[in-house]
Protein backbone atom coordinates (compact mmCIF):
# COMPACT_ATOMS: atom_id res chain seq x y z
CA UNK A 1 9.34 -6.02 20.04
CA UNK A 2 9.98 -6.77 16.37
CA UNK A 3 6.51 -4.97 15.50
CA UNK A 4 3.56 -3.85 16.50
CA UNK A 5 1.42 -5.46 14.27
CA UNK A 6 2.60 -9.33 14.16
CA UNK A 7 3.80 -9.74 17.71
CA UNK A 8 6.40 -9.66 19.90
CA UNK A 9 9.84 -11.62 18.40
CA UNK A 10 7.15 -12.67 15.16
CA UNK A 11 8.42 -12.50 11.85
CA UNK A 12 6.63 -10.79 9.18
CA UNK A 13 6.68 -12.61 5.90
CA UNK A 14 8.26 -10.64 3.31
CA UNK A 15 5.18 -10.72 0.77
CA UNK A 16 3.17 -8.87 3.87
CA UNK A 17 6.11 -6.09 4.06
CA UNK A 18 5.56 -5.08 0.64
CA UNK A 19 1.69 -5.27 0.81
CA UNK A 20 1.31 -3.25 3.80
CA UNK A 21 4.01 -1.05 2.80
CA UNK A 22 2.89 2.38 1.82
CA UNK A 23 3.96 6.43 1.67
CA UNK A 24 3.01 7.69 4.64
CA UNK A 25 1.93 11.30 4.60
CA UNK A 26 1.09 12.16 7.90
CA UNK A 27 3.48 11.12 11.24
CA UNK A 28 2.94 10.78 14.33
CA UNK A 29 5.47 13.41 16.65
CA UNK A 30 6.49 10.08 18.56
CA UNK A 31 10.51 9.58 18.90
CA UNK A 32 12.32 7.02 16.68
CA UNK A 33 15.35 5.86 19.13
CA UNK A 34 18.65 5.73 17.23
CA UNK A 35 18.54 1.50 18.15
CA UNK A 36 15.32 1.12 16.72
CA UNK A 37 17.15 2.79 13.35
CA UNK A 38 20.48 1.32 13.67
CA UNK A 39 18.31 -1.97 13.83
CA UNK A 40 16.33 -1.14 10.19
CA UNK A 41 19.74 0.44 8.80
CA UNK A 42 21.82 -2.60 9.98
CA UNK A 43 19.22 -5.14 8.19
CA UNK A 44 19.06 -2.70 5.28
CA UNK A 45 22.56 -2.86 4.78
CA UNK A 46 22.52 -6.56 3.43
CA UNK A 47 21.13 -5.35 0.19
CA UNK A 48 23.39 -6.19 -3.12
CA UNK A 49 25.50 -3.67 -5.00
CA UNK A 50 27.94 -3.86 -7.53
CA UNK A 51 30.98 -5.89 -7.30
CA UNK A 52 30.06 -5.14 -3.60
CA UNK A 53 30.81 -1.63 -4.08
CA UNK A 54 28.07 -0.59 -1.04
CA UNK A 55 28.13 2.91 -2.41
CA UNK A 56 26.03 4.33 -0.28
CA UNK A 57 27.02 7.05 3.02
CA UNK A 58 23.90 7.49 5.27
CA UNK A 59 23.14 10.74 6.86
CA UNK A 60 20.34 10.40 9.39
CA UNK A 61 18.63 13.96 11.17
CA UNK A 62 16.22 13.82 14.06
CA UNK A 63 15.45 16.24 16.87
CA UNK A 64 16.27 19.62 16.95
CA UNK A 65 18.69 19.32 14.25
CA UNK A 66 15.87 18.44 11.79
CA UNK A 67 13.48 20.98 13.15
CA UNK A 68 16.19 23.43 12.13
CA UNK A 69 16.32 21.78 8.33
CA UNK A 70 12.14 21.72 8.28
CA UNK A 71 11.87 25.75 9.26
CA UNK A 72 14.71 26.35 6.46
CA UNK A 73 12.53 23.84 3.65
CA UNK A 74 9.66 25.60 4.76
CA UNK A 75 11.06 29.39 4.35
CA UNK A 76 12.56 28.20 0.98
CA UNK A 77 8.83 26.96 0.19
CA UNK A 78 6.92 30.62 1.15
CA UNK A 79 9.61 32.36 -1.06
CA UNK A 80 8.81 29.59 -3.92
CA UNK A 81 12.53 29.07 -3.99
CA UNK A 82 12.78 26.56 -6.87
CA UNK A 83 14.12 23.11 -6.37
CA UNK A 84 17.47 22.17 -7.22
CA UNK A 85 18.45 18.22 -5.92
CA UNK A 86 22.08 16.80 -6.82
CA UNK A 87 20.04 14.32 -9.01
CA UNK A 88 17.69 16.44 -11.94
CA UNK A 89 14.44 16.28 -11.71
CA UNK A 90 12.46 14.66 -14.95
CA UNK A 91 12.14 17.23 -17.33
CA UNK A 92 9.01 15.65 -19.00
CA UNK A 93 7.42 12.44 -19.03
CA UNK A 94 5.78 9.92 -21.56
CA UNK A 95 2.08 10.33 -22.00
CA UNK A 96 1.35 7.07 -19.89
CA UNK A 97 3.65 7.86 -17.19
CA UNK A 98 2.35 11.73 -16.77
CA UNK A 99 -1.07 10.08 -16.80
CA UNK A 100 -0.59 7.76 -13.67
CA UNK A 101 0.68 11.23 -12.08
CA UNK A 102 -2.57 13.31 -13.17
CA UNK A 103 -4.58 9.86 -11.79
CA UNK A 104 -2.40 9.61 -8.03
CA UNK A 105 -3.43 13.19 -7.97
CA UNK A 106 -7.14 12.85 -8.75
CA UNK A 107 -6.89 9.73 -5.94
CA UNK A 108 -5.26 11.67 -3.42
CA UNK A 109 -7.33 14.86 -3.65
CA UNK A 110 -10.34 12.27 -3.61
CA UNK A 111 -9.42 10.94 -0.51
CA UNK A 112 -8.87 13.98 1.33
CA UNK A 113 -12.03 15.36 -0.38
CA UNK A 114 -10.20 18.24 -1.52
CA UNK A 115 -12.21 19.98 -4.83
CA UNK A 116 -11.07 20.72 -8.26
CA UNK A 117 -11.07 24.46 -7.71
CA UNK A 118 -9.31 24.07 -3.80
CA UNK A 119 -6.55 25.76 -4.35
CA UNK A 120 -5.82 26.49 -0.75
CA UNK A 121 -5.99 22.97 0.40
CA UNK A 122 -4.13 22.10 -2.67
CA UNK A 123 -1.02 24.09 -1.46
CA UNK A 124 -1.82 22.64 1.87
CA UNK A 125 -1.43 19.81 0.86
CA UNK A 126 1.71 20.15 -0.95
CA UNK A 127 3.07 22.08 1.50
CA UNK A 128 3.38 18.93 3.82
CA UNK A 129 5.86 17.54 1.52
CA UNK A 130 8.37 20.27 2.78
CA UNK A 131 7.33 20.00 6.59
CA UNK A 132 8.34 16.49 5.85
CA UNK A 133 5.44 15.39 6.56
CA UNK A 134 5.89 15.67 10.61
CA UNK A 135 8.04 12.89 10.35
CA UNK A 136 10.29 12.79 13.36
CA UNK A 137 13.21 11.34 11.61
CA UNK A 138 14.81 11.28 7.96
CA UNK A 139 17.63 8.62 6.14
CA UNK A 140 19.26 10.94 3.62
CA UNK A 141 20.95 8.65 0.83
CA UNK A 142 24.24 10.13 -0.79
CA UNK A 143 27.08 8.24 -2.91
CA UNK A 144 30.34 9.89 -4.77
CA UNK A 145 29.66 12.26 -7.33
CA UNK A 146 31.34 10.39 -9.64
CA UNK A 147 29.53 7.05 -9.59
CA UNK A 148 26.72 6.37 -12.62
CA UNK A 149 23.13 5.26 -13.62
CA UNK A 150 24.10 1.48 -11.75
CA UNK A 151 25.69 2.36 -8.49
CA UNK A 152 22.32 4.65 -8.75
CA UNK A 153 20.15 1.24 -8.89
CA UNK A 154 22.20 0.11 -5.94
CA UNK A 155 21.24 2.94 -4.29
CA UNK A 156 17.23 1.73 -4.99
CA UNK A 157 17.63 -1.48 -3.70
CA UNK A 158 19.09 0.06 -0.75
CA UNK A 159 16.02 2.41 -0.25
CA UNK A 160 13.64 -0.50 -0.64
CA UNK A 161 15.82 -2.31 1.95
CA UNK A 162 15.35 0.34 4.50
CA UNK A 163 11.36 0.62 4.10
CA UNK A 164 10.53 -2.87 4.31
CA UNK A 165 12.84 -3.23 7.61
CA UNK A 166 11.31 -0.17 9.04
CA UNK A 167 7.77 -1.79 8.16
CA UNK A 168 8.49 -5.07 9.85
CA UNK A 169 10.01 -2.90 12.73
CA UNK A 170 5.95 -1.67 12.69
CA UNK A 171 7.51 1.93 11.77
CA UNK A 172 5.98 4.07 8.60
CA UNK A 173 7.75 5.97 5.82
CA UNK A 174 7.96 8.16 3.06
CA UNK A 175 10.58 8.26 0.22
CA UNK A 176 10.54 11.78 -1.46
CA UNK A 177 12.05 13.60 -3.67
CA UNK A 178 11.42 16.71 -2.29
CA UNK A 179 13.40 15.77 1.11
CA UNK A 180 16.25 16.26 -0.94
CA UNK A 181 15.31 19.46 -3.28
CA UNK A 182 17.46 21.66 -1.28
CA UNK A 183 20.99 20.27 -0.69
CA UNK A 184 22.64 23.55 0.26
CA UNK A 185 20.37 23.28 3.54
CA UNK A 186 21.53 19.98 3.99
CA UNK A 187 24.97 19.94 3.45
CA UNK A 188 25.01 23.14 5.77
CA UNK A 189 23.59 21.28 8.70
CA UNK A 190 24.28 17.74 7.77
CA UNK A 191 28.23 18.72 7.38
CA UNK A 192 27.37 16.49 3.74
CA UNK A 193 30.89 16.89 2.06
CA UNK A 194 30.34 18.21 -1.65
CA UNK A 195 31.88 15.39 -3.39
CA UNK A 196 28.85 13.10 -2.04
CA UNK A 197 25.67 13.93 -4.09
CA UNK A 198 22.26 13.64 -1.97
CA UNK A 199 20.30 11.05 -3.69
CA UNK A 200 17.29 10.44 -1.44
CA UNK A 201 15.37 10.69 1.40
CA UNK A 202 13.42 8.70 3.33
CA UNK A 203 11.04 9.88 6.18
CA UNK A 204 10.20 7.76 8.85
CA UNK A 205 7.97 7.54 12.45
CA UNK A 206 4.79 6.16 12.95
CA UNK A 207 1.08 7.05 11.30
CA UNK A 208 -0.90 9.64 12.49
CA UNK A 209 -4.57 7.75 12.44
CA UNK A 210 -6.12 10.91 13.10
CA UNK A 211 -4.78 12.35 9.86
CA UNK A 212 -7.07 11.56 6.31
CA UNK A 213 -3.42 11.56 4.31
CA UNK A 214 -2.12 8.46 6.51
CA UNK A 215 -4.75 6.09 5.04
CA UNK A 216 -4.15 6.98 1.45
CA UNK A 217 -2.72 4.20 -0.58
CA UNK A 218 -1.90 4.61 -4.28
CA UNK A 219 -3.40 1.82 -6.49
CA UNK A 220 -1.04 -0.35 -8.57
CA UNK A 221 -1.23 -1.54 -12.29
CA UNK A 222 -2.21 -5.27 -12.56
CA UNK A 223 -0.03 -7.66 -13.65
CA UNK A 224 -1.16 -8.92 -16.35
CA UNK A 225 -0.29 -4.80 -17.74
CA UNK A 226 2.98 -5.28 -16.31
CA UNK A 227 4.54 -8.56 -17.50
CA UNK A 228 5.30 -10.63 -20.75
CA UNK A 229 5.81 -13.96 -20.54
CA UNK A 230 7.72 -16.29 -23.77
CA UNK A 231 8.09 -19.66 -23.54
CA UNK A 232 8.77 -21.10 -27.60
């Protein structure tokens, strides 16, 4: 079955993947099967690079062995350990951008009709980003240390790759930051050589309906914001 929502052996139009095509913040504890991911990774994989240069090494954790890497994120998380990915985090933002973060913020606590003044729903809810959301399987993204800002681009065209196979798969996902905010934990169980850095992660499974944080979708800025057009 190519996906659960267009049929069996259908084809989902790519316009629909990106649509319906959303961060999922609450899994489902159903398996992934490692055929249904080498499927997604195997499409994915056709995405362009430099001069061909595919940088990109794919780690993938499931099971027990990412059970073990949740319960470290999460004791790293009660001891406010602070986060230290191979890529920095921003340092600050421009006033527009930090706004759109202050606004998905004000959405999301909206949704889940968590208050102002909430602050133990708040952590709740932030806490989830370091039990990985229940996802039952993770694509960590690494490349060569050495390798700059456009083998990091390739690196985003692989991501989107991977999430709009696993959506036409009918599988959900995640791409977070804070998948990756530990790399010692990683590289530990994940036998991730140090000359790779950890770039990404991407969680994947299927929704949990029951869950408020699975129907959340972030709005988008119009178009006519986004682009310029010049003709004479």
């Amino acid at each position: 079955m190519r996906n659960k929502f267009w049929g069996f052996n259908s084809k989902m139009k790519v316009s629909d993947a990106l649509k319906s095509r959303f961060t999922c913040r609450s899994f489902k504890t159903d398996p992934v099967s490692k055929e249904l991911i080498d499927q997604i990774l195997q499409d994915a994989l056709h995405s362009p690079s430099w001069a061909n240069t595919q940088p990109w090494e794919i780690y993938v954790a499931k099971g027990d062995k990412l059970e073990r890497i949740k319960a470290q994120y999460l004791e790293y998380f009660n001891l406010k350990k602070p986060r230290n990915p191979d890529v920095a985090l921003a340092r600050t933002w421009p006033d527009k951008h930090q706004k759109r973060i202050r606004e998905l913020a004000n959405e999301m606590y909206k949704h889940l009709k968590i208050s102002e003044a909430d602050s133990d729903e708040k952590n709740a809810s932030w806490r989830s980003n370091f039990e990985f959301f229940g996802a039952p399987v993770v694509i960590y993204l690494c490349m060569d240390e050495n390798l700059g800002e456009w083998s990091m681009f390739d690196m985003g065209a692989l991501s989107q790759s991977i999430m709009l196979a696993a959506t036409e798969e009918g599988l959900d996902s995640a791409p977070a930051i804070n998948l990756v905010v530990y790399p010692e934990i990683l590289r530990n169980e994940l036998n991730i050589p140090k000359k790779l850095s950890i770039i990404f992660g991407i969680a994947l499974g299927y929704k949990n309906d029951e869950s408020p944080q699975s129907s959340f979708k972030s709005s988008r800025r119009p178009l006519e914001e986004v682009v310029k057009y010049f003709e004479n």
